[in-house]
C-alpha atoms as a PDB file:
ATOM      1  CA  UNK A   1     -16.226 -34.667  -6.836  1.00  0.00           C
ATOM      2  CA  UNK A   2     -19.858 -35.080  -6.684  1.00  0.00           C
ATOM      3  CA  UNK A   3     -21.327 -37.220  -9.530  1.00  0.00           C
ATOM      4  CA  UNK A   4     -24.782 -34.638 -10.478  1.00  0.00           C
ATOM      5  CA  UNK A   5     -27.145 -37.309 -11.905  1.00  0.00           C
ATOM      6  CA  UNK A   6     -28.020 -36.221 -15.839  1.00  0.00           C
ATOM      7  CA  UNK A   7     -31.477 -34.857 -14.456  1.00  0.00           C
ATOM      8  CA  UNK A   8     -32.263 -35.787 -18.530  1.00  0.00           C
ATOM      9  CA  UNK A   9     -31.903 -32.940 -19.908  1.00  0.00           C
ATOM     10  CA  UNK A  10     -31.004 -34.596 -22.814  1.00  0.00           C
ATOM     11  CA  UNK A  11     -34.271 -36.256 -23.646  1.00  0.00           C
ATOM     12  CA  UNK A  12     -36.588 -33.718 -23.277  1.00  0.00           C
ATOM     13  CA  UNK A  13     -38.785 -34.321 -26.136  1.00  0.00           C
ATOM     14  CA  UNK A  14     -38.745 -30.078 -26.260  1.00  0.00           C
ATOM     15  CA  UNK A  15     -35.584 -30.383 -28.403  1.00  0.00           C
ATOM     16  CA  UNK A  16     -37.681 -32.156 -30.999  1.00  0.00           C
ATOM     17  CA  UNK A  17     -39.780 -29.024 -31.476  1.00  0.00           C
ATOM     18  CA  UNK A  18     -37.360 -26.402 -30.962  1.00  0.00           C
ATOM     19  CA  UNK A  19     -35.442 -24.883 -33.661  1.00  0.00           C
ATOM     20  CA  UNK A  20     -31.451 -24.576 -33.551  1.00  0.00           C
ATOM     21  CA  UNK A  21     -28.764 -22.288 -34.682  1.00  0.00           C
ATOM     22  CA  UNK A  22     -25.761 -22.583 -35.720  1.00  0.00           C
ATOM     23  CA  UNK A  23     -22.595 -21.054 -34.265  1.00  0.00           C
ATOM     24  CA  UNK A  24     -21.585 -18.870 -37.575  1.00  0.00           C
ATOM     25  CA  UNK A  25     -25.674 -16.861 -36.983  1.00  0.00           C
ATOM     26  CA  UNK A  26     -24.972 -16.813 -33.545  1.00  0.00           C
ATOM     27  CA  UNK A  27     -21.677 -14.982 -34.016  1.00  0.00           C
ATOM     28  CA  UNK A  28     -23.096 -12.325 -36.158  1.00  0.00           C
ATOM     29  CA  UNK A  29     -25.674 -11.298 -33.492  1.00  0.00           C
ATOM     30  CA  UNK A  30     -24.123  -8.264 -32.039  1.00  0.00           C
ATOM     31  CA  UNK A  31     -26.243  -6.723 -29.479  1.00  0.00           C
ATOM     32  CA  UNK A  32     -24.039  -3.350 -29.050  1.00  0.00           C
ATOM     33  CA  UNK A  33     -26.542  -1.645 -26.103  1.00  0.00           C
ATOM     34  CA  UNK A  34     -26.307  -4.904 -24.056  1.00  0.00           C
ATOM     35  CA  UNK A  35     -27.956  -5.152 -20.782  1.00  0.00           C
ATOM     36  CA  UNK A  36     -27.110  -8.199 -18.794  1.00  0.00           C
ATOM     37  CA  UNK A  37     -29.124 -10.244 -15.825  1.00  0.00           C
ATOM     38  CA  UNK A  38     -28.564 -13.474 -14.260  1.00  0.00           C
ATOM     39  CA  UNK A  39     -31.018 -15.507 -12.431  1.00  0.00           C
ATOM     40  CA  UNK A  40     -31.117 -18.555 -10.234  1.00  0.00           C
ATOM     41  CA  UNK A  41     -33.850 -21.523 -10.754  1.00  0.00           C
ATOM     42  CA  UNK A  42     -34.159 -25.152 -10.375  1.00  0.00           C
ATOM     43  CA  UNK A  43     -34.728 -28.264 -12.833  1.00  0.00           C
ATOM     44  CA  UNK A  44     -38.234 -28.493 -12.806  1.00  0.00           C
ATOM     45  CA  UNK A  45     -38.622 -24.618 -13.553  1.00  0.00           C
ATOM     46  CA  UNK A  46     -36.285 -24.962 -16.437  1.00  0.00           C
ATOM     47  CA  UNK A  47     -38.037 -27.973 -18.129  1.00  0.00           C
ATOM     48  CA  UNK A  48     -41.217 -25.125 -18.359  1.00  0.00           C
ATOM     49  CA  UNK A  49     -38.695 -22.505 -19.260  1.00  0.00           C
ATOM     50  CA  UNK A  50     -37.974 -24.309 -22.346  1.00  0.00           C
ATOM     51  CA  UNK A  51     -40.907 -25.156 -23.487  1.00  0.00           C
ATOM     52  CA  UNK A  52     -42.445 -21.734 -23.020  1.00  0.00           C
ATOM     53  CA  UNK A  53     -39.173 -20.844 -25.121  1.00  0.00           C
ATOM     54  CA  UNK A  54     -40.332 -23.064 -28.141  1.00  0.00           C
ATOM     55  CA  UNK A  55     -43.626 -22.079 -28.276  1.00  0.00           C
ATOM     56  CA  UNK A  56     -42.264 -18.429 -28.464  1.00  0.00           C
ATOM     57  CA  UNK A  57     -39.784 -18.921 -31.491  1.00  0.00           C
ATOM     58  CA  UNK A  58     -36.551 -19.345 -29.692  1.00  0.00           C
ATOM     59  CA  UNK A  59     -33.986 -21.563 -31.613  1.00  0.00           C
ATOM     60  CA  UNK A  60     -30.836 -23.266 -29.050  1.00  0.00           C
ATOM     61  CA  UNK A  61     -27.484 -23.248 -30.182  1.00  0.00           C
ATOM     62  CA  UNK A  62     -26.416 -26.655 -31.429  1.00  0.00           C
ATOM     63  CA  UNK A  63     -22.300 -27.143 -31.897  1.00  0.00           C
ATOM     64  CA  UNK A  64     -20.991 -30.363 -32.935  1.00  0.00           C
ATOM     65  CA  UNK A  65     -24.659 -31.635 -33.382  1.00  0.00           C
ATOM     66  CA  UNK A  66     -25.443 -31.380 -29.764  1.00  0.00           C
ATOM     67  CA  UNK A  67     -27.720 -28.369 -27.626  1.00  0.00           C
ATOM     68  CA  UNK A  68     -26.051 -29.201 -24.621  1.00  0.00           C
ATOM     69  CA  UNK A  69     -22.343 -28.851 -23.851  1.00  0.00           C
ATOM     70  CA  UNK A  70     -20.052 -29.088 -21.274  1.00  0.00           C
ATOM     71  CA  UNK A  71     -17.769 -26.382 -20.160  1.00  0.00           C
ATOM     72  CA  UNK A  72     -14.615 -26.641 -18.000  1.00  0.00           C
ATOM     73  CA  UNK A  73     -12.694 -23.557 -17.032  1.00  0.00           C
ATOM     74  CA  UNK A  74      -9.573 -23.094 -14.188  1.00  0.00           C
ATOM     75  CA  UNK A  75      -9.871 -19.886 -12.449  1.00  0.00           C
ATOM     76  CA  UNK A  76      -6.832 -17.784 -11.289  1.00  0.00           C
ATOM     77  CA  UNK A  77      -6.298 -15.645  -8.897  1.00  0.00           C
ATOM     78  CA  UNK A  78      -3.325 -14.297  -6.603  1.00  0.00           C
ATOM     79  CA  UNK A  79      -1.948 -16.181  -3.049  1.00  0.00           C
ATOM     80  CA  UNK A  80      -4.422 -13.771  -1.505  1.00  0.00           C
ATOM     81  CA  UNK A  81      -7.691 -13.941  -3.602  1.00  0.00           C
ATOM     82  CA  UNK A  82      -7.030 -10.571  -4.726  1.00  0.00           C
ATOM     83  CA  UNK A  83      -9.582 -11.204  -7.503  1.00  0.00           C
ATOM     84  CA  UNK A  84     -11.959 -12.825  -5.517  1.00  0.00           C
ATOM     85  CA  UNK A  85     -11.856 -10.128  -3.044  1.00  0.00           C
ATOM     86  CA  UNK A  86     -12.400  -7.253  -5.223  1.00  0.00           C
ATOM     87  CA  UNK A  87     -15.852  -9.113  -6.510  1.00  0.00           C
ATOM     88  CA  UNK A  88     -16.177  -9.445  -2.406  1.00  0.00           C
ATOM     89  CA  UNK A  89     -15.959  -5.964  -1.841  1.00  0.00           C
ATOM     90  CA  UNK A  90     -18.139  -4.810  -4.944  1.00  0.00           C
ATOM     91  CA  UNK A  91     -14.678  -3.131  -6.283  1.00  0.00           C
ATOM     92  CA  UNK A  92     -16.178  -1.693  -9.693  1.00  0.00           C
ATOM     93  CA  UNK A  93     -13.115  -2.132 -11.927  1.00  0.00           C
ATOM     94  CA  UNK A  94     -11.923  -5.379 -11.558  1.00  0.00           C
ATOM     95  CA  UNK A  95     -11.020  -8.535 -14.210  1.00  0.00           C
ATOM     96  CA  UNK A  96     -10.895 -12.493 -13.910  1.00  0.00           C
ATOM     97  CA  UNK A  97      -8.797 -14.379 -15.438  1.00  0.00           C
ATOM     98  CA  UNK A  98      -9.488 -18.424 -16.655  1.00  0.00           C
ATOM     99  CA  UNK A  99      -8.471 -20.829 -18.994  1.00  0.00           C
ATOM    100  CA  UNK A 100     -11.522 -22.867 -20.583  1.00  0.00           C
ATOM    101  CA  UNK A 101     -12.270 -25.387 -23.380  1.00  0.00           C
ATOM    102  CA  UNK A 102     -15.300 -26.115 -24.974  1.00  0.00           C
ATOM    103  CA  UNK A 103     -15.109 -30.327 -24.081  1.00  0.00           C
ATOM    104  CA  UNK A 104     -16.950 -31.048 -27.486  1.00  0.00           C
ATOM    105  CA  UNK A 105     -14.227 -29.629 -30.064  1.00  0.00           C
ATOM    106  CA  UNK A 106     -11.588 -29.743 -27.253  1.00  0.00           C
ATOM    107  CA  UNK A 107     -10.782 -26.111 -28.424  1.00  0.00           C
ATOM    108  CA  UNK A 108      -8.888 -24.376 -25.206  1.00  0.00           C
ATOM    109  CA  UNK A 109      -8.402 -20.730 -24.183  1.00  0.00           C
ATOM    110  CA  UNK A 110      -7.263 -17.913 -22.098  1.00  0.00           C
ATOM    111  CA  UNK A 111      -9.761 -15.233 -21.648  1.00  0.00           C
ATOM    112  CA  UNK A 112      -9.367 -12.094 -19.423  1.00  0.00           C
ATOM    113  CA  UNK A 113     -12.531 -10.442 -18.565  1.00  0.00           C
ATOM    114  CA  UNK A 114     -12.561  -6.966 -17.662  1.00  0.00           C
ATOM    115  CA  UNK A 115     -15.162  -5.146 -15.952  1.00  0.00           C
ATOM    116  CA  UNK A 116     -15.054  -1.070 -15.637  1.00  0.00           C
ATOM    117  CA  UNK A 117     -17.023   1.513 -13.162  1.00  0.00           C
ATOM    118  CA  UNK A 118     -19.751   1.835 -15.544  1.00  0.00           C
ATOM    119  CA  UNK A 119     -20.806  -2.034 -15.313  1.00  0.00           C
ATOM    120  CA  UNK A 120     -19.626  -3.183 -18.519  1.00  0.00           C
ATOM    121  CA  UNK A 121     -17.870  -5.762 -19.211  1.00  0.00           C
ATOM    122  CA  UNK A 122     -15.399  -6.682 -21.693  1.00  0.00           C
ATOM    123  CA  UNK A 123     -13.623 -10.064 -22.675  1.00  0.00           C
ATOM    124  CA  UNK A 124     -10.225 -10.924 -24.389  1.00  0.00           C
ATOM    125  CA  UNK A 125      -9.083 -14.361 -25.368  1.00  0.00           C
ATOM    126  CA  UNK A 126      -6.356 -15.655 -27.091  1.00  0.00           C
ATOM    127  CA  UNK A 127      -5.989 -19.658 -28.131  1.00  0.00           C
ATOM    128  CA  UNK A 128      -3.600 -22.229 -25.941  1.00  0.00           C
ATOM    129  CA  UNK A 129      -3.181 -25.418 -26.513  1.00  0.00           C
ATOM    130  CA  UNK A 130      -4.880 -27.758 -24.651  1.00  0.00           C
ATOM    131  CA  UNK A 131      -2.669 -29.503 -22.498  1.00  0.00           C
ATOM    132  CA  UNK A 132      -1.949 -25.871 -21.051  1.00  0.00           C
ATOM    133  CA  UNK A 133      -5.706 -25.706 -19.567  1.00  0.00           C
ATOM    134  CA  UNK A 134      -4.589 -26.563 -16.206  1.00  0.00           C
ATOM    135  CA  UNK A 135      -1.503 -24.189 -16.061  1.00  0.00           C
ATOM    136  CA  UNK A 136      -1.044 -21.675 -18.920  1.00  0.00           C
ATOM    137  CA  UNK A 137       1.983 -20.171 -17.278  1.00  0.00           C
ATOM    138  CA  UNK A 138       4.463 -21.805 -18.981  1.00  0.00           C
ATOM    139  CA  UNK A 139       3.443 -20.638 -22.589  1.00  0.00           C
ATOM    140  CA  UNK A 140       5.078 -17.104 -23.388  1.00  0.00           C
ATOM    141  CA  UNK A 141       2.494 -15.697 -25.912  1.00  0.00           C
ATOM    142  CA  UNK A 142      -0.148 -16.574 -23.771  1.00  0.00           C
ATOM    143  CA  UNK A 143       1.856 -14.864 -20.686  1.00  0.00           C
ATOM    144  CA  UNK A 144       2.658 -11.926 -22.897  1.00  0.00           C
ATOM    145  CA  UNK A 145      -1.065 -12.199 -23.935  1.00  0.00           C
ATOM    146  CA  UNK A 146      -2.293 -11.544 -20.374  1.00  0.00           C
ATOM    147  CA  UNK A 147       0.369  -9.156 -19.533  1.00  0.00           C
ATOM    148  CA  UNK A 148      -0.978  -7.168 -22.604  1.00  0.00           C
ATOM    149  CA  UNK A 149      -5.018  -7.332 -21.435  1.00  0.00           C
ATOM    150  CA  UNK A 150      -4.753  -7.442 -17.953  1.00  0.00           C
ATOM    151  CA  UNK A 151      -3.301  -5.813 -14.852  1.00  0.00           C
ATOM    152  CA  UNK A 152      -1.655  -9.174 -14.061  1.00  0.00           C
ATOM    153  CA  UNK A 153       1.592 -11.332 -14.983  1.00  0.00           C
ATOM    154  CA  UNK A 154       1.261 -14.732 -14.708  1.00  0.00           C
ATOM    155  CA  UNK A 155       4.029 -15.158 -12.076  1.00  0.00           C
ATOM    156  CA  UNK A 156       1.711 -13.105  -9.573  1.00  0.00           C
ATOM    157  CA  UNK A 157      -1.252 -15.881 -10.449  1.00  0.00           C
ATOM    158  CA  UNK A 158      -1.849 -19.780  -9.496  1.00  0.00           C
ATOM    159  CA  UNK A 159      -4.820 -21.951 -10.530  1.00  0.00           C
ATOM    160  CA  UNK A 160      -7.500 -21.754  -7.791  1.00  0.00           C
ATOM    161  CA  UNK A 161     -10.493 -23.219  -8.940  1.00  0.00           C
ATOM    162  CA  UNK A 162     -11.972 -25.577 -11.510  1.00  0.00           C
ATOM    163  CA  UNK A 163     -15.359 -25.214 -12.740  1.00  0.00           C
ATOM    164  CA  UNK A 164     -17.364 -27.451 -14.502  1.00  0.00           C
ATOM    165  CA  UNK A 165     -21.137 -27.236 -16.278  1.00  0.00           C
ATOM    166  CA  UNK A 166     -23.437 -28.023 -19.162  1.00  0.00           C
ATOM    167  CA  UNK A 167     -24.738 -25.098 -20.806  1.00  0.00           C
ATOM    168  CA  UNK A 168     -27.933 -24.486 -23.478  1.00  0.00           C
ATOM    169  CA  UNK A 169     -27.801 -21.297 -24.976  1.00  0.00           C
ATOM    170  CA  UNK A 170     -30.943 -19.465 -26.924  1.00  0.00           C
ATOM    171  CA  UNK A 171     -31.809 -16.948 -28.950  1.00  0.00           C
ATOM    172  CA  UNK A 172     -35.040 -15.267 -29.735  1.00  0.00           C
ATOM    173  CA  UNK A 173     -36.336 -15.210 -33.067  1.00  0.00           C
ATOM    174  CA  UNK A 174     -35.610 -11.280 -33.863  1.00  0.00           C
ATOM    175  CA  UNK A 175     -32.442 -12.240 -32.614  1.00  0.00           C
ATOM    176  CA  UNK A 176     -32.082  -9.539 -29.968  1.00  0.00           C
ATOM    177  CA  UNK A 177     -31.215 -11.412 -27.084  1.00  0.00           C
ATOM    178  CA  UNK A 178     -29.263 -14.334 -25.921  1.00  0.00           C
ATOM    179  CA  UNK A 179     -29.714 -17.092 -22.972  1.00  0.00           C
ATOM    180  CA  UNK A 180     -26.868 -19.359 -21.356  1.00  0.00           C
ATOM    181  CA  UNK A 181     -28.543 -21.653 -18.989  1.00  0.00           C
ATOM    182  CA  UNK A 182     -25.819 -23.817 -16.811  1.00  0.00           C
ATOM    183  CA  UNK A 183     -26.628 -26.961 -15.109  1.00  0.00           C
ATOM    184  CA  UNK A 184     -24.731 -29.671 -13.184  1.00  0.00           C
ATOM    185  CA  UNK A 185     -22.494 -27.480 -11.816  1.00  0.00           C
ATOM    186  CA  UNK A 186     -19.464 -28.357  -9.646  1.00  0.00           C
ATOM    187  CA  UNK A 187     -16.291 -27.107  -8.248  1.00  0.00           C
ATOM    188  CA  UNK A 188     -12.684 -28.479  -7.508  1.00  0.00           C
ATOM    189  CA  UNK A 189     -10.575 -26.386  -5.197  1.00  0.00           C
ATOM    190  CA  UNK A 190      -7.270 -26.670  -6.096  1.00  0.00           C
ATOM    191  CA  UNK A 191      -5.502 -25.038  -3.317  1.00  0.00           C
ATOM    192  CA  UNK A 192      -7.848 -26.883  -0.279  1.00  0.00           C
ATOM    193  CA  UNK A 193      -8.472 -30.120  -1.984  1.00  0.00           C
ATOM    194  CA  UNK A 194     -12.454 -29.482  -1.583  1.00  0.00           C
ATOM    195  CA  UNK A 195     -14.969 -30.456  -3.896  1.00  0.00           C
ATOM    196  CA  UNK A 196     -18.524 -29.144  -4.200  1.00  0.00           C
ATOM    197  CA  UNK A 197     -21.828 -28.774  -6.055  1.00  0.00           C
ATOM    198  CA  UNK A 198     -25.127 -27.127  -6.647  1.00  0.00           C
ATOM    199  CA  UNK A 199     -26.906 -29.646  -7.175  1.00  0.00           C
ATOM    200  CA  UNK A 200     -29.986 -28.883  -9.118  1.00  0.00           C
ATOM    201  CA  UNK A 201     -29.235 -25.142  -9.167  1.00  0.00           C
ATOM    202  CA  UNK A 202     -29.927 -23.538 -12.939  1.00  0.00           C
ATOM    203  CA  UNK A 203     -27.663 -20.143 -13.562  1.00  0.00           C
ATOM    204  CA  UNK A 204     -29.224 -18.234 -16.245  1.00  0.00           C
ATOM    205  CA  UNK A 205     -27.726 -15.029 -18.094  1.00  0.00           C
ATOM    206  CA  UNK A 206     -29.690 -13.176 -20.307  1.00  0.00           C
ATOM    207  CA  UNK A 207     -28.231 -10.369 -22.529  1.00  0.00           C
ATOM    208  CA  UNK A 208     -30.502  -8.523 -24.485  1.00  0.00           C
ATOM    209  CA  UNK A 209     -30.694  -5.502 -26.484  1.00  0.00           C
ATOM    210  CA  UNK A 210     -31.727  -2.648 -24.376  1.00  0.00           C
ATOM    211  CA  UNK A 211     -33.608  -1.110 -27.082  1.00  0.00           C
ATOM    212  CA  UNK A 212     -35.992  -3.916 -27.421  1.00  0.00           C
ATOM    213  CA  UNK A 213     -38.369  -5.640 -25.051  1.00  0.00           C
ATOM    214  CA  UNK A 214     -37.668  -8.645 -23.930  1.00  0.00           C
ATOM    215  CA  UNK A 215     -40.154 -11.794 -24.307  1.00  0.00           C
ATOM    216  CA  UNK A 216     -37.565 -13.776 -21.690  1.00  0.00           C
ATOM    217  CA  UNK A 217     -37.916 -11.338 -18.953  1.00  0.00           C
ATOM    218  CA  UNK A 218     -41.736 -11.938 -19.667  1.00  0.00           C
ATOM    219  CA  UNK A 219     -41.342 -15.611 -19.367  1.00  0.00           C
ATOM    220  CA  UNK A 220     -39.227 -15.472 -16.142  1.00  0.00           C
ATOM    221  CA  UNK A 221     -41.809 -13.480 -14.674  1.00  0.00           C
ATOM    222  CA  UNK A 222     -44.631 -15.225 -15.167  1.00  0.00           C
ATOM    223  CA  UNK A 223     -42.631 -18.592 -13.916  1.00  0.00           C
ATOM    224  CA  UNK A 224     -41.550 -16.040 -10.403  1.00  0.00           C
ATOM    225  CA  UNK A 225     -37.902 -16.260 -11.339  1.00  0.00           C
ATOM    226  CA  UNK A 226     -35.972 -13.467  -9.796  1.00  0.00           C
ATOM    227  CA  UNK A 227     -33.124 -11.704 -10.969  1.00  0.00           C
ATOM    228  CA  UNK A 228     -29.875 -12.572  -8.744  1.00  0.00           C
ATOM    229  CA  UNK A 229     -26.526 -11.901 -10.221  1.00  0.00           C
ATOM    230  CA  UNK A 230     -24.177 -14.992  -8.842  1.00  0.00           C
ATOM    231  CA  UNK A 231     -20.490 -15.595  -9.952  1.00  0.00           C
ATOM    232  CA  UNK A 232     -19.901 -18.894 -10.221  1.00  0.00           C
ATOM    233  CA  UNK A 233     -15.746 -18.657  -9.253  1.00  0.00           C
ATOM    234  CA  UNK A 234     -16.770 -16.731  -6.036  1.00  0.00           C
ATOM    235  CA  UNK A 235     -19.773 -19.374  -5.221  1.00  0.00           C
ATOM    236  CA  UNK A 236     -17.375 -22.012  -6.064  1.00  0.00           C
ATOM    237  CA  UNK A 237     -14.485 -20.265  -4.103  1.00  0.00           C
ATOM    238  CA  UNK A 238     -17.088 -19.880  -0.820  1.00  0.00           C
ATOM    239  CA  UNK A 239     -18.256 -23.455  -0.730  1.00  0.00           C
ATOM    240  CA  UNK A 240     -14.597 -24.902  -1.195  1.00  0.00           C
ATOM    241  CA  UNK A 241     -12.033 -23.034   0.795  1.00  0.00           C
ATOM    242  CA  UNK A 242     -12.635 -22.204   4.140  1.00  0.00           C
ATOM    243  CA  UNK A 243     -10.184 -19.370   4.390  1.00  0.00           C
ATOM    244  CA  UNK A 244     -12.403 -16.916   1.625  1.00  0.00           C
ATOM    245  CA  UNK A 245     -14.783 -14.915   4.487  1.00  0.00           C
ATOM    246  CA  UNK A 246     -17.685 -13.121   2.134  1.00  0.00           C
ATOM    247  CA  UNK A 247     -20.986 -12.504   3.878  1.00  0.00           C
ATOM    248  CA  UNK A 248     -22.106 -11.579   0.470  1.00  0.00           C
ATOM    249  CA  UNK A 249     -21.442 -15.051  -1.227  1.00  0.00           C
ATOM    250  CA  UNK A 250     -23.100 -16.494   1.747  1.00  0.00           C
ATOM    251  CA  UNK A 251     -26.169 -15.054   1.792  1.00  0.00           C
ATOM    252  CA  UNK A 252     -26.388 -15.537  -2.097  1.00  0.00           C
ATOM    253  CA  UNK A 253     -25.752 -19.553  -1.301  1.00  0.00           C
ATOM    254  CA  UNK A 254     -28.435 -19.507   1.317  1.00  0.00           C
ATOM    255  CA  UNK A 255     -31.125 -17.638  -1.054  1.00  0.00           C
ATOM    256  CA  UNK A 256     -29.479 -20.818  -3.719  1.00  0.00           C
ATOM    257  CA  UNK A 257     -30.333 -23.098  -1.055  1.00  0.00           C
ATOM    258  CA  UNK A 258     -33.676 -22.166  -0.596  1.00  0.00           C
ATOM    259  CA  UNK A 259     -34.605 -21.965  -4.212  1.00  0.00           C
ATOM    260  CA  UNK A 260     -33.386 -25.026  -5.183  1.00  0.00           C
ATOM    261  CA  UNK A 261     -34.216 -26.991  -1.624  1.00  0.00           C
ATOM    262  CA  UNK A 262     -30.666 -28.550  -2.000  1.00  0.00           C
ATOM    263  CA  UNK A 263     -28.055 -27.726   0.528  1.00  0.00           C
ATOM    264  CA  UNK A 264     -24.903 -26.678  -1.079  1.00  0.00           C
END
């Protein structure tokens, strides 16, 4: 695995004026005509994101005292990347499956996301314990749990993929949208062996009431950051094993690649 460098995120003296938010407001934000965009930048772009963000009113999530915190998540997926190759294929109804804990509180899960022909997308999860992050399959409730949310058993799924990340996540100050900004992200393969990373790459999701404008969108634009929607199992999937032929993921890693100026 590729050791990203901390790119010092953490110091940004932005965080000093910035307000924060704590999980319990974020939770009651419900934004129930959601639209959702993801977009691809780099480090130095982000640094003026956020402080374009502050002096607009947005507040960052902050969970056991920190604003930025690591993810990890395990991706499944059949012998034959049957979930991999739906995505490949633009399928429109088709799930993922992953285990993830939040590394600060060490709390673990088992989510299912399910996405349907009209484009949204819908998300189940059911708490495992943590030693279970790398192989749920063993635990009957959370078996029974998928069998019960998804089109899936777990005998028909193996771990594939590890993901790993540091996200920020903000809100706006009418609290009608929501950012998650990942950095440092980087792949295991467990199937191949293969490790990889994208380096300085920034994936950001905004989800935002599609009733109201949107002061990000305004804020992207003016910094000439394009919308690209990116998954980061099939990215991570692409770059690691050799045997997962997409075009499409390809030519999304290229147009990464040429944002970023890194070669994934």
């Amino acid at each position: 695995m590729t050791n990203n460098p901390s790119y010092g995120l953490d110091s940004l003296p932005v965080w000093e004026r910035m307000g924060t938010i704590l999980l319990d407001e974020m939770d009651s934000i419900k934004l129930m005509n959601r639209i959702d965009s993801k977009y691809v930048t780099d480090m130095a772009v982000l640094e003026r994101l956020l402080e374009m963000a502050a002096q607009r009113g947005y507040r960052a999530l902050k969970t056991e005292g920190v604003v930025i915190s690591p993810y990890d998540s395990v991706y499944y997926d059949t012998p034959n990347l049957k979930m991999f190759s739906d995505h490949a294929t633009r399928r429109l109804v088709r799930q993922k499956v992953r285990t993830r804990v939040y590394v600060n509180s060490g709390a673990t899960f088992l989510e299912i996301k399910r996405k349907n022909n009209h484009g949204r997308t819908k998300k189940s999860r059911c708490s495992i314990p943590a030693e279970e992050f790398g192989d749920f399959r063993a635990d009957s409730a959370a078996c029974e749990y998928l069998a019960s949310h998804s089109d899936y058993t777990a005998t028909m799924l193996e771990p594939r993929l590890e993901t790993r990340f540091r996200r920020i996540t903000l809100v706006n100050s009418a609290k009608t949208e929501r950012l998650t900004i990942d950095t440092q992200l980087e792949f295991v393969n467990f199937v191949t062996g293969q490790t990889a990373s994208l380096g300085p790459a920034v994936i950001i999701e905004l989800k935002q009431d599609g009733r109201a404008a949107s002061e990000m969108k305004g804020i992207l634009l003016e910094l000439r950051v394009k919308p690209l929607r990116v998954s980061k199992y099939c990215i991570g999937t692409c770059l690691t094993d050799p045997s997962a032929r997409s075009n499409r993921f390809k030519e999304k890693i290229r147009m990464i690649n040429k944002i970023t100026g890194y070669a994934c």
